[in-house]
Protein backbone atom coordinates (compact mmCIF):
# COMPACT_ATOMS: atom_id res chain seq x y z
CA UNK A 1 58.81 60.46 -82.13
CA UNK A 2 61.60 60.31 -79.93
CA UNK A 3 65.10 59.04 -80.49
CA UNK A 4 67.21 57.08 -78.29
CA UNK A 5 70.44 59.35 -78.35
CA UNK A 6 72.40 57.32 -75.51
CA UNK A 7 75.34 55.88 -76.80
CA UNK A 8 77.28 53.09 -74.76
CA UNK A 9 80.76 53.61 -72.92
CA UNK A 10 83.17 51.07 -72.32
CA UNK A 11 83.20 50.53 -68.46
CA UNK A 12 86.47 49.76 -66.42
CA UNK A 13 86.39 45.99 -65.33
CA UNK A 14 88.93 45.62 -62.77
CA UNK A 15 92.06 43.35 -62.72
CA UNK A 16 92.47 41.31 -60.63
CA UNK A 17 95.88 41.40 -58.95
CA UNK A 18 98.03 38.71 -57.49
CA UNK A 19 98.56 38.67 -53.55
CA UNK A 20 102.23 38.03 -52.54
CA UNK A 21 102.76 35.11 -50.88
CA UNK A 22 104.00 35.76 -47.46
CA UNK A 23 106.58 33.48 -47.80
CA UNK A 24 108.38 34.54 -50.52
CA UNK A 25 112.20 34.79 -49.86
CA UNK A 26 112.89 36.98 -53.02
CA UNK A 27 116.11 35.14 -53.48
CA UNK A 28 117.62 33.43 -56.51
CA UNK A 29 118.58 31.09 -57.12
CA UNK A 30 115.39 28.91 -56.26
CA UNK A 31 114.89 26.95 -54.34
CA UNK A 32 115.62 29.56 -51.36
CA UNK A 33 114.89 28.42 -47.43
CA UNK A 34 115.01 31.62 -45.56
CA UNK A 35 114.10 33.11 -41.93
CA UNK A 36 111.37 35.31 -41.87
CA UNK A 37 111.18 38.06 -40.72
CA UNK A 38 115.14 38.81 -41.42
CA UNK A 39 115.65 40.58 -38.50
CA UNK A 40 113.44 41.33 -35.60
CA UNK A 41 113.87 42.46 -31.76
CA UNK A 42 112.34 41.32 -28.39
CA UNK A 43 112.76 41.93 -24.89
CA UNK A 44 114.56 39.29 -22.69
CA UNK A 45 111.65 36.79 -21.45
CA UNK A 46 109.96 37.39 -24.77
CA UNK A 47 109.40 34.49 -26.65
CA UNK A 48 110.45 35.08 -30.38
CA UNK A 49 108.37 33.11 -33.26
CA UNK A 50 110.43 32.37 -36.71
CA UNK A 51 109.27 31.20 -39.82
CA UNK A 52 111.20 29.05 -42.20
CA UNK A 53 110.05 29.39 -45.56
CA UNK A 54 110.86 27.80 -49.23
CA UNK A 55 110.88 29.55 -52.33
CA UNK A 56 110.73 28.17 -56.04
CA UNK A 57 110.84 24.76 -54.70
CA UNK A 58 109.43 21.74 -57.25
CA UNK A 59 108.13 18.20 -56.19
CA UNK A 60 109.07 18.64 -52.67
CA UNK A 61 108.67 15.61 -50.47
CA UNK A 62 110.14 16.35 -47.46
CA UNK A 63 112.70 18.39 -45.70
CA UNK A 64 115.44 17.95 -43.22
CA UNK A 65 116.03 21.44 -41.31
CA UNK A 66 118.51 22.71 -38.95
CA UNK A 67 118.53 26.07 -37.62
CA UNK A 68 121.34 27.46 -35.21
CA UNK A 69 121.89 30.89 -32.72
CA UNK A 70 123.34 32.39 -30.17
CA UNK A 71 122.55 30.25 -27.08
CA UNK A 72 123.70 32.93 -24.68
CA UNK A 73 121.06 34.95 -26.05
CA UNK A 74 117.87 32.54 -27.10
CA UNK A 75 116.72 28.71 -26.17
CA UNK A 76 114.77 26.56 -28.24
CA UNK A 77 111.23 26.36 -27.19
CA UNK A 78 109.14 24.17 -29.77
CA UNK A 79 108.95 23.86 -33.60
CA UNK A 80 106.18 22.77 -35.80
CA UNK A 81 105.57 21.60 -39.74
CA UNK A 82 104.25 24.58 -41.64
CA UNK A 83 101.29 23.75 -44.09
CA UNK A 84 103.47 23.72 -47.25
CA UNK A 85 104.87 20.23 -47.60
CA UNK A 86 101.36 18.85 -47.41
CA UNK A 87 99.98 21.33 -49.36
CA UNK A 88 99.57 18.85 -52.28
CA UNK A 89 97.82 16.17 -50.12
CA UNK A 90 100.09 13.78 -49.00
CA UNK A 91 100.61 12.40 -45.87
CA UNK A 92 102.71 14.22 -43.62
CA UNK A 93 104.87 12.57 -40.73
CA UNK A 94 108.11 14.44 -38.74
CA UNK A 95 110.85 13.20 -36.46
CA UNK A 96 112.70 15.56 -34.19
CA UNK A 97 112.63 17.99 -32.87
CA UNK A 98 116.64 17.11 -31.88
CA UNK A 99 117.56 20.76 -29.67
CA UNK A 100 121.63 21.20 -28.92
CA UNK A 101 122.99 23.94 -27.19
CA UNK A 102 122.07 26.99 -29.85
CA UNK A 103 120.87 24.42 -32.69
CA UNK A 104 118.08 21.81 -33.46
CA UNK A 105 117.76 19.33 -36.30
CA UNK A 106 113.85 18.93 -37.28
CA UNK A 107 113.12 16.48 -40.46
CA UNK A 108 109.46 16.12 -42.56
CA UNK A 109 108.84 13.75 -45.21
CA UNK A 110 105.90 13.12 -46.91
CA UNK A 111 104.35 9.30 -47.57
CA UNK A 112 102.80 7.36 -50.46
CA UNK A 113 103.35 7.29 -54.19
CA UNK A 114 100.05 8.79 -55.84
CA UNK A 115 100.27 12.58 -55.76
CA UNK A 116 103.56 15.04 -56.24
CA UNK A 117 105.08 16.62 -54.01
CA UNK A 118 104.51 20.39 -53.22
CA UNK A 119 105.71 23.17 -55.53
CA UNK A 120 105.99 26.61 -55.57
CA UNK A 121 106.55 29.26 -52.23
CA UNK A 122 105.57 28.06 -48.75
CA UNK A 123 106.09 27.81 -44.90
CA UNK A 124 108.11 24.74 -43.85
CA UNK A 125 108.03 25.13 -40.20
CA UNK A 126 107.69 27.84 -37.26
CA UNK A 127 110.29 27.85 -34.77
CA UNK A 128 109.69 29.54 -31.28
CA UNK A 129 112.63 30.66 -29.28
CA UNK A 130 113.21 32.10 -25.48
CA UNK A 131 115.05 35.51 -25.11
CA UNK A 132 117.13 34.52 -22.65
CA UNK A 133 119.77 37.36 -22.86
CA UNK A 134 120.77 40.41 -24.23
CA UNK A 135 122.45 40.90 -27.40
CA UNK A 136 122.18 40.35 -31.16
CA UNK A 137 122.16 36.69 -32.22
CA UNK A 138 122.32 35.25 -36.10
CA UNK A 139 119.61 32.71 -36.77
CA UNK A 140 120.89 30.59 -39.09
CA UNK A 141 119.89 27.57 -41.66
CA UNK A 142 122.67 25.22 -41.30
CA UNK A 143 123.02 21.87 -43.41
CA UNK A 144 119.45 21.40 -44.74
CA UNK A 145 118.14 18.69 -47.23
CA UNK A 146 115.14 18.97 -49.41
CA UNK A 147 113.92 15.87 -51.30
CA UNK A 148 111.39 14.90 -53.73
CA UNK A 149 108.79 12.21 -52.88
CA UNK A 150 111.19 9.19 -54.22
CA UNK A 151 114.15 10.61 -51.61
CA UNK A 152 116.59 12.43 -54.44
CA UNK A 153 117.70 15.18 -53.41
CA UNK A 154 116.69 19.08 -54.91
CA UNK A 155 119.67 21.16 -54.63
CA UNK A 156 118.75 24.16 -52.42
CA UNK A 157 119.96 27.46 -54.93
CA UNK A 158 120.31 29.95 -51.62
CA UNK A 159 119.92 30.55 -47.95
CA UNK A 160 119.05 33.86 -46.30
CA UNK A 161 119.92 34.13 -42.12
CA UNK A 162 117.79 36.12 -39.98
CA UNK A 163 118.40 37.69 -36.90
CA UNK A 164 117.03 38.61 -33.17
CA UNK A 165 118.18 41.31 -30.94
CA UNK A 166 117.05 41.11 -27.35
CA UNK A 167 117.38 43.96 -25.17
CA UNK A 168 116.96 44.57 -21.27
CA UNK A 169 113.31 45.08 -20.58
CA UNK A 170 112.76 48.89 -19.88
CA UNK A 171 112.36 49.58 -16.18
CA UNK A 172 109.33 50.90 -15.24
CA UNK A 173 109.26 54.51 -13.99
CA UNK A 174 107.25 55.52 -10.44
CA UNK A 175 105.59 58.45 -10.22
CA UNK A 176 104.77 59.57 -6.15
């Protein structure tokens, strides 16, 4: 007779590991609106894209953002609600954008009373600028608000800047 002689092994069952949000400003303390990326170049006639992002945020229901720069060296172009405030399913409406010279003032709130607001790490809004000039230009979050769905406001811990530094497009060289 024969004898079964295999003997089991423990196998190696993976773990899974988290994914790092994108939008993580890796700031404290939270809540944290930065600019991402933090610094970033173009050529002039290049239109830049910037993402504003919260971090750490709880019960948000809505936002009022402003962003400034260097108008000699970018122009506002458009901005647009990121997917985060609605993330928890309520109903998103915006006013603005309001462009100055080298600013803009762009405000999201979110409507009804049934669900919370959004919580945890997100994009708030993308922001595309014009290189209009050369040289290196802060881009900055000015006096922002965030609120919770009844209007109070949530103290914002930090702020991180960004930047954009546009450059003379190389000339192209002619070979005969």
């Amino acid at each position: 007779t024969a004898t079964d002689t295999t003997t089991a092994t423990p196998t190696d069952t993976a773990t899974p590991t988290p994914t790092p949000n994108p939008y993580a400003c890796n700031a404290t303390p939270a809540p944290t609106l930065c600019v991402q990326p933090s610094s970033q170049g173009a050529f002039i006639g290049d239109t830049v894209t910037i993402d504003v992002a919260v971090d750490g945020v709880n019960d948000l229901g809505g936002y009022a953002l402003s962003l400034s720069w260097d108008p000699s060296v970018l122009d506002f172009v458009s901005v647009t609600n990121g997917p985060f405030l609605g993330s928890s399913g309520r109903t998103v409406s915006c006013n603005g954008p309001f462009p100055g010279t080298g600013t803009f003032d762009f405000t999201c709130v979110t409507l009804g009373a049934e669900l919370a607001g959004a919580s945890g790490t997100g994009l708030l809004a993308t922001v595309k600028l014009a290189a209009v000039g050369p040289g290196l230009s802060p881009v900055a979050v000015g006096a922002s608000t965030l609120v919770n769905p009844l209007g109070a406001n949530i103290a914002i811990g930090s702020m991180r800047h960004g930047s954009v530094l546009v450059d003379v497009p190389p000339t192209p060289t002619v070979t005969l």
